[in-house]
Protein backbone atom coordinates (compact mmCIF):
# COMPACT_ATOMS: atom_id res chain seq x y z
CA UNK A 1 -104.50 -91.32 71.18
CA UNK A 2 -102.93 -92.20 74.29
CA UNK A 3 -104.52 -95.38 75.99
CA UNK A 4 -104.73 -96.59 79.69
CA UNK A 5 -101.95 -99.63 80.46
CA UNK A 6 -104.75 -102.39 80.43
CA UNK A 7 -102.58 -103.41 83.75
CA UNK A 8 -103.28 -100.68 85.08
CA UNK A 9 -106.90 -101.06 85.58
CA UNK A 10 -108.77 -100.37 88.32
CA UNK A 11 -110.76 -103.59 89.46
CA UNK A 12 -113.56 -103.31 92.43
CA UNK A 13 -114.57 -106.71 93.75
CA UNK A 14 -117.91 -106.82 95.62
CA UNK A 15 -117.43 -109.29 98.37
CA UNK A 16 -114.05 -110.95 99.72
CA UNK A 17 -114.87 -114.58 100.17
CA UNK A 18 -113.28 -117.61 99.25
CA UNK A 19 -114.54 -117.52 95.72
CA UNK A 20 -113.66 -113.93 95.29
CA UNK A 21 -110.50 -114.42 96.87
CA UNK A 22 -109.89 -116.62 94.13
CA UNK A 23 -110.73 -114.65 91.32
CA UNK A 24 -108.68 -111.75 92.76
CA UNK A 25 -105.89 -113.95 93.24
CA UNK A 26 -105.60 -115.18 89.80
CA UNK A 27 -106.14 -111.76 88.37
CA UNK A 28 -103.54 -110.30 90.59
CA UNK A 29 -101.26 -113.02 89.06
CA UNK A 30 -101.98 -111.64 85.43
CA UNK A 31 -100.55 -109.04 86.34
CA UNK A 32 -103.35 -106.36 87.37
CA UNK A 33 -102.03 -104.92 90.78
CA UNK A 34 -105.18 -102.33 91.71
CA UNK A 35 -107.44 -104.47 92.93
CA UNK A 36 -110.13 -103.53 96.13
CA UNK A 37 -112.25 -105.64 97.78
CA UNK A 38 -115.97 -104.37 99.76
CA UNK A 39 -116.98 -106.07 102.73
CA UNK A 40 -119.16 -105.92 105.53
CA UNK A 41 -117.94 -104.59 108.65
CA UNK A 42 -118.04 -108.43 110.25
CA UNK A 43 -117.64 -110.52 107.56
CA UNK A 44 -118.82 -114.31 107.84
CA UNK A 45 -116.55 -116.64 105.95
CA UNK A 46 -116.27 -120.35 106.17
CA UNK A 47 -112.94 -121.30 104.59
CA UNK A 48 -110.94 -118.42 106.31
CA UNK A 49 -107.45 -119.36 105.14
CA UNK A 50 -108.16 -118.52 101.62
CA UNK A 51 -110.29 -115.59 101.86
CA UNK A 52 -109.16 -111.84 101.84
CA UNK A 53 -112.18 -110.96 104.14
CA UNK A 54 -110.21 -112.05 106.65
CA UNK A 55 -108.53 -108.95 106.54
CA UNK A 56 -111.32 -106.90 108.10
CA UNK A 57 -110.70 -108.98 111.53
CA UNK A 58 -106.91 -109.27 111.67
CA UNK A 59 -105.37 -106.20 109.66
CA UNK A 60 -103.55 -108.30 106.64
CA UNK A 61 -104.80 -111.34 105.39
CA UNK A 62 -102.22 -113.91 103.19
CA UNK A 63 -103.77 -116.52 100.19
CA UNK A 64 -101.17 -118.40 98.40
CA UNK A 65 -98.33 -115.47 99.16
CA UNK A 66 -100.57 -112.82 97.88
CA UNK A 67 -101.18 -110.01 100.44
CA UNK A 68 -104.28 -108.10 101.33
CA UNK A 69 -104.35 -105.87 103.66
CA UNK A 70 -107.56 -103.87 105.62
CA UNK A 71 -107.83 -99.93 104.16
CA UNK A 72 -109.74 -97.07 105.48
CA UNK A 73 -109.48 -94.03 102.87
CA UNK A 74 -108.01 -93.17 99.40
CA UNK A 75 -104.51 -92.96 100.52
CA UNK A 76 -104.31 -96.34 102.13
CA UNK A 77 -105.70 -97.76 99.63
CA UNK A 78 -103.10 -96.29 96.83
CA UNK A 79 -100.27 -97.02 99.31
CA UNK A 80 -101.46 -100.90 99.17
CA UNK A 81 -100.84 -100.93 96.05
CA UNK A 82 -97.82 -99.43 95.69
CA UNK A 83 -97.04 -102.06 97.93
CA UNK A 84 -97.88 -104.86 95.75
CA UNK A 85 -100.96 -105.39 98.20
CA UNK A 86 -104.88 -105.84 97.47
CA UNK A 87 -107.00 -103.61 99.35
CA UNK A 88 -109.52 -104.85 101.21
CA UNK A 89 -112.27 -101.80 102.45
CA UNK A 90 -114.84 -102.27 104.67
CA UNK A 91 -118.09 -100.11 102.02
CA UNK A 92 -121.21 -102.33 102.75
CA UNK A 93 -123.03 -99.70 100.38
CA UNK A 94 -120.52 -99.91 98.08
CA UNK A 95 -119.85 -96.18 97.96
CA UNK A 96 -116.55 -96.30 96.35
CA UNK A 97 -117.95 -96.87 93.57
CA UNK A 98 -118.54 -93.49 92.94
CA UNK A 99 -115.43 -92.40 94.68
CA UNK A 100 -113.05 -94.99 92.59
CA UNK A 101 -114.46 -94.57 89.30
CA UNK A 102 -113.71 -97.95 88.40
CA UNK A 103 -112.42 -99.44 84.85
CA UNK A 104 -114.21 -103.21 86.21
CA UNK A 105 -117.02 -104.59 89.00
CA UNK A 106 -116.96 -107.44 89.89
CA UNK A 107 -119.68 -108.72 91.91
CA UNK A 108 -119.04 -112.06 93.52
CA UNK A 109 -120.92 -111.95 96.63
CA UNK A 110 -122.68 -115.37 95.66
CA UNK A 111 -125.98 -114.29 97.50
CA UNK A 112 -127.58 -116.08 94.60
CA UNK A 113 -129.49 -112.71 93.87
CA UNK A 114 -128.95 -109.54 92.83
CA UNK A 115 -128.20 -106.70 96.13
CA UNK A 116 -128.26 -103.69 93.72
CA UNK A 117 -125.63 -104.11 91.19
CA UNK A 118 -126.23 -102.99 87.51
CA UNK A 119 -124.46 -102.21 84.13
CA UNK A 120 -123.78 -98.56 84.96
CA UNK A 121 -121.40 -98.91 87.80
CA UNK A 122 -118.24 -99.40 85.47
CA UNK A 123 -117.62 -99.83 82.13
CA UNK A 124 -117.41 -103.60 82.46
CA UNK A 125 -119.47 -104.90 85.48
CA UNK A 126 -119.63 -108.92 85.35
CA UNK A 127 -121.67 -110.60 88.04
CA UNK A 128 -120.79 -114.13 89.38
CA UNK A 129 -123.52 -116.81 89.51
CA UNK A 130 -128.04 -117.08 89.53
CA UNK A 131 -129.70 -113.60 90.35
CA UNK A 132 -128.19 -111.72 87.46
CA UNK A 133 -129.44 -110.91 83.62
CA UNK A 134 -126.37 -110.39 81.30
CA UNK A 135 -127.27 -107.08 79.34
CA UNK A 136 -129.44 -105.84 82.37
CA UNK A 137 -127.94 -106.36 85.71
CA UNK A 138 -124.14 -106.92 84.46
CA UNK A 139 -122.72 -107.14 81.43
CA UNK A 140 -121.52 -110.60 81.51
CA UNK A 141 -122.67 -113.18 83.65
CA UNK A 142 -120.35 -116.16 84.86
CA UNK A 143 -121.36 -119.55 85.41
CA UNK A 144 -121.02 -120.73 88.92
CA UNK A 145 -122.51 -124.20 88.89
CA UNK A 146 -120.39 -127.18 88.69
CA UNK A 147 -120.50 -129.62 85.90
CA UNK A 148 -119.70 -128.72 82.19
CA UNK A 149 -120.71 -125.30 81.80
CA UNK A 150 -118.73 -123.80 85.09
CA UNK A 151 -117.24 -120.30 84.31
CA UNK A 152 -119.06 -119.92 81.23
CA UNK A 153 -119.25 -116.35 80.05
CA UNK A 154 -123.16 -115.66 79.26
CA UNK A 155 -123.75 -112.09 77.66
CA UNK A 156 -127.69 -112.65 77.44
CA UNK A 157 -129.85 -114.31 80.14
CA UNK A 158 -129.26 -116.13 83.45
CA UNK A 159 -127.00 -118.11 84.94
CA UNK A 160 -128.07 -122.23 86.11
CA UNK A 161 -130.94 -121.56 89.18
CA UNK A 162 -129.21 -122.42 92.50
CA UNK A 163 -130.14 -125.87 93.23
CA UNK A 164 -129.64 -125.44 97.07
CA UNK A 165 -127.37 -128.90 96.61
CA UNK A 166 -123.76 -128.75 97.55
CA UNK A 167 -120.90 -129.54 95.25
CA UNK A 168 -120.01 -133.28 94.74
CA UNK A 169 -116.55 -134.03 96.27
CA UNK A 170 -115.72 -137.33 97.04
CA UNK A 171 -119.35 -138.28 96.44
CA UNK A 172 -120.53 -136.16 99.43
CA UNK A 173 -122.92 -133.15 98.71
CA UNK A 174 -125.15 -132.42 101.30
CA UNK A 175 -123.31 -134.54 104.41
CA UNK A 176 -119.75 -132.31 103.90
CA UNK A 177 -121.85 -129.26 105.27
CA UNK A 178 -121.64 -128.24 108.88
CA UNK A 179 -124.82 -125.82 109.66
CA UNK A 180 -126.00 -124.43 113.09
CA UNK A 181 -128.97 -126.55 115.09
CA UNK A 182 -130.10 -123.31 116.72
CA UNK A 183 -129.51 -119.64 116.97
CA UNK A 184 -126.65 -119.03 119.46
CA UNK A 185 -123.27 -117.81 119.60
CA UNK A 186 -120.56 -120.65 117.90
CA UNK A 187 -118.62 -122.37 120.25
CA UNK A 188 -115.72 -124.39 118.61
CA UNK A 189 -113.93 -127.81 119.27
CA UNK A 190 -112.38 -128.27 116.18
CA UNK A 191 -109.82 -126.13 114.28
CA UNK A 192 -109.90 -125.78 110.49
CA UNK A 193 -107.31 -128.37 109.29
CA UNK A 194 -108.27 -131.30 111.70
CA UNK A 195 -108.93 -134.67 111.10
CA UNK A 196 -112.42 -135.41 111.93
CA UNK A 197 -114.46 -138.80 112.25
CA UNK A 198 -117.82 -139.45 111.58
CA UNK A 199 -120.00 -138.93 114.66
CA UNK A 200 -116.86 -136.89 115.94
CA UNK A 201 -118.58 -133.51 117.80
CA UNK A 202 -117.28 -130.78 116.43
CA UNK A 203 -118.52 -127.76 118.23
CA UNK A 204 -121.74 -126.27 119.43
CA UNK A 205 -124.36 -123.98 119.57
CA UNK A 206 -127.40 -123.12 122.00
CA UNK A 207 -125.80 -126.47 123.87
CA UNK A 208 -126.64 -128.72 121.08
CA UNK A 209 -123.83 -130.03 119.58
CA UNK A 210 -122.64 -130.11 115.71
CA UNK A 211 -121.51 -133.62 114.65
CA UNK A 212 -119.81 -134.89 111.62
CA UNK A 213 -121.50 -136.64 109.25
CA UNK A 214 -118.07 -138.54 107.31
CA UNK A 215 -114.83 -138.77 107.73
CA UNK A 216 -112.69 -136.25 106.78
CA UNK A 217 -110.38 -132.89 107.00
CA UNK A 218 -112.38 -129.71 108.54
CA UNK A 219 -111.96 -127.43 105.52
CA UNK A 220 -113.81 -124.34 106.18
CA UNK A 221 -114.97 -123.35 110.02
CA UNK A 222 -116.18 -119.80 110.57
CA UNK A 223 -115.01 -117.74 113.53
CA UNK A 224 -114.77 -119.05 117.22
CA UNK A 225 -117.80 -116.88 119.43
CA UNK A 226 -119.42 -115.53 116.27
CA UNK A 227 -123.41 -115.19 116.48
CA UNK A 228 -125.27 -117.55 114.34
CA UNK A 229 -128.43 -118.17 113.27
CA UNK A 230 -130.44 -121.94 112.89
CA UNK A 231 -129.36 -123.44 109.82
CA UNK A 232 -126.78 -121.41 108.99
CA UNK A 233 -124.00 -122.88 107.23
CA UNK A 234 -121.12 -122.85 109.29
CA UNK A 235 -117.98 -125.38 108.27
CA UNK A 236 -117.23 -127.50 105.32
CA UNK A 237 -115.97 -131.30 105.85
CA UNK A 238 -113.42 -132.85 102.74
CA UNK A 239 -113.70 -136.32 102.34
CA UNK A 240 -110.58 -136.29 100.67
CA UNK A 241 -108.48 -135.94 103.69
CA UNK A 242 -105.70 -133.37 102.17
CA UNK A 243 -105.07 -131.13 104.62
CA UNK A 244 -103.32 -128.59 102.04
CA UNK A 245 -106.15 -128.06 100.49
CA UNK A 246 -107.47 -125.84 103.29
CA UNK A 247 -104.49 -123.55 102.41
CA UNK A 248 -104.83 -123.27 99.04
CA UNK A 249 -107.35 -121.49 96.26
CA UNK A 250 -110.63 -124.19 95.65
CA UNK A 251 -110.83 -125.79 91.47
CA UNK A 252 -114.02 -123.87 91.13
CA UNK A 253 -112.53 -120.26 92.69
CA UNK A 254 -109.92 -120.96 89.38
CA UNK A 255 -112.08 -121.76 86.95
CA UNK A 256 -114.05 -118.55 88.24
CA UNK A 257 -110.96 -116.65 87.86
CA UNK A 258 -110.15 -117.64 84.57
CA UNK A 259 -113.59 -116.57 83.40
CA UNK A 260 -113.22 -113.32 84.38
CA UNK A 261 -110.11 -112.86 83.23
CA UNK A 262 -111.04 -113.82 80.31
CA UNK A 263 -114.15 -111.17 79.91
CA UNK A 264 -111.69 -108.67 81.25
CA UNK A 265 -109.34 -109.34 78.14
CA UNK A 266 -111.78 -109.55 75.62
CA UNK A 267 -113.39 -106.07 76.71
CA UNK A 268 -109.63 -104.87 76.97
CA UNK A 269 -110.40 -102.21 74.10
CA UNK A 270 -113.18 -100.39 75.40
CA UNK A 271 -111.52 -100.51 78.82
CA UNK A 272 -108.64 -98.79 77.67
CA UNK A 273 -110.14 -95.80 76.05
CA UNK A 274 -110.55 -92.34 76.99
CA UNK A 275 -114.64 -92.58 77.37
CA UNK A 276 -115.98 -93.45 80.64
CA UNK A 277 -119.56 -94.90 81.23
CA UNK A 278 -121.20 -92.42 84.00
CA UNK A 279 -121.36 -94.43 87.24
CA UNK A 280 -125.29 -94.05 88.43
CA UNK A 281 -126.13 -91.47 85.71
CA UNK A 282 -128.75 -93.08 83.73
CA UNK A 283 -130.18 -94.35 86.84
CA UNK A 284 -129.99 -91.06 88.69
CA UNK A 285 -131.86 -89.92 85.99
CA UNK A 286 -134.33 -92.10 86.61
CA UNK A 287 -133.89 -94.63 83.65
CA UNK A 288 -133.69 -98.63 84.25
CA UNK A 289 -130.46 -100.50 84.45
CA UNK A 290 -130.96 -102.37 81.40
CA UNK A 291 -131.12 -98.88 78.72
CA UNK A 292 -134.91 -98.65 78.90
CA UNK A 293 -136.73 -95.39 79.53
């Protein structure tokens, strides 16, 4: 029985930010080439030089040499591929799912709960982070939270509750985030990849300004004139001062990446074979994601 190159996969990625970007990135470096990225028709990223979302806005997007570039149907998509590109679609509904028929979802949207994804949309669906149940939602679950269990692979239960606390770097958590002061439209002074001083202004929003709170190198900064909201997380400050690191793929987006490369090789077998999982059937039918009636 003739079986399906396991590089020749077809792997759907729900969301295109940094941390997806990452995960795409290393499994593009594996080796698996068909690779297409959903996003919203504006997407909102913060550390723009390493995510493929960026595509959407500017056509072709670059992370660490690896190309993505912004499709609009089936043929555009195959002839990014054929290019050695990854395929970046704007589908906030996610409809080619159905269309692709893919061999792996990956959800890695990070909303920290679950927008509608479940087991029955590929044969391997693995979810990134809180808001899923492994065996119900997705069939593996990876860890997202830093400290000793990040990129765990959990096939039963939850991933660690969002604590709402930023990641430790440099011994900043909370102070390295940049958020809005007021609803408004973004209005930047600072470029991503600048020095920046504590007390140092840099930008605005509704006239009020956004300060730093350390020292540091402006790591993330999301678009120039986009519309915000209050609160709204909108740049990431590195106490560490390398400016490379704005260029290149975060340790966490690796460790992500390894962790679902590693749940794509150790479902390899099933993914291979001839029998494909209906994609919505069950629920169509009007049975629950997780195989109850």
């Amino acid at each position: 029985m003739n079986k399906k190159p396991l590089k020749e996969l077809t792997i759907l990625f729900k969301g295109a930010g940094d941390l997806a970007s990452g995960v795409a990135a290393r499994l593009f470096r594996a080796g698996f080439k068909r690779i297409v990225m959903l996003e919203t028709p504006s997407p909102l990223a913060i550390r723009r030089f390493v995510c493929f979302s960026e595509a959407v806005h500017e056509g072709t997007m670059s992370v660490e040499g690896i190309v993505a570039v912004r499709v609009g149907g089936r043929a555009q998509m195959l002839q990014a591929w054929r290019s050695g590109r990854i395929a970046v679609r704007v589908d906030p509904k996610w409809e080619s799912i159905r269309e692709l028929k893919p061999d792996v979802v990956v959800d890695a949207i990070l909303a920290k709960k679950n927008l509608g994804t479940n087991v029955w949309e590929a044969p391997l669906v693995v979810a990134l982070g809180p808001g899923f149940t492994a065996g119900m939602d997705s069939h593996v679950v990876v860890e997202t939270n830093r400290g000793h269990n990040l990129g765990r692979l959990i096939y039963r239960g939850k991933a660690e509750a969002n604590t709402g606390v930023p990641g430790n770097i440099g011994g900043y958590t909370r102070e390295r985030v940049l958020r809005s002061p007021a609803d408004g439209v973004f209005l930047a002074r600072k470029k991503i990849g600048d020095s920046v001083s504590k007390g140092e202004v840099i930008g605005e929003v509704g006239g009020r300004d956004i300060v730093a709170a350390l020292d540091g190198v402006l790591r993330g900064l999301i678009r120039p004139n986009f519309p915000v909201t209050s609160g709204l997380k909108i740049g990431d400050i590195d106490p560490r001062g390398e400016g490379d690191y704005c260029h290149t793929v975060s340790d966490k987006a690796r460790a992500l990446g390894g962790a679902v490369l590693e749940a794509i090789l150790a479902h390899c077998d099933s993914l291979r074979g001839p029998v494909r999982w209906p994609v919505g059937a069950r629920l169509a039918a009007g049975g629950r994601a997780d195989g109850a009636a």
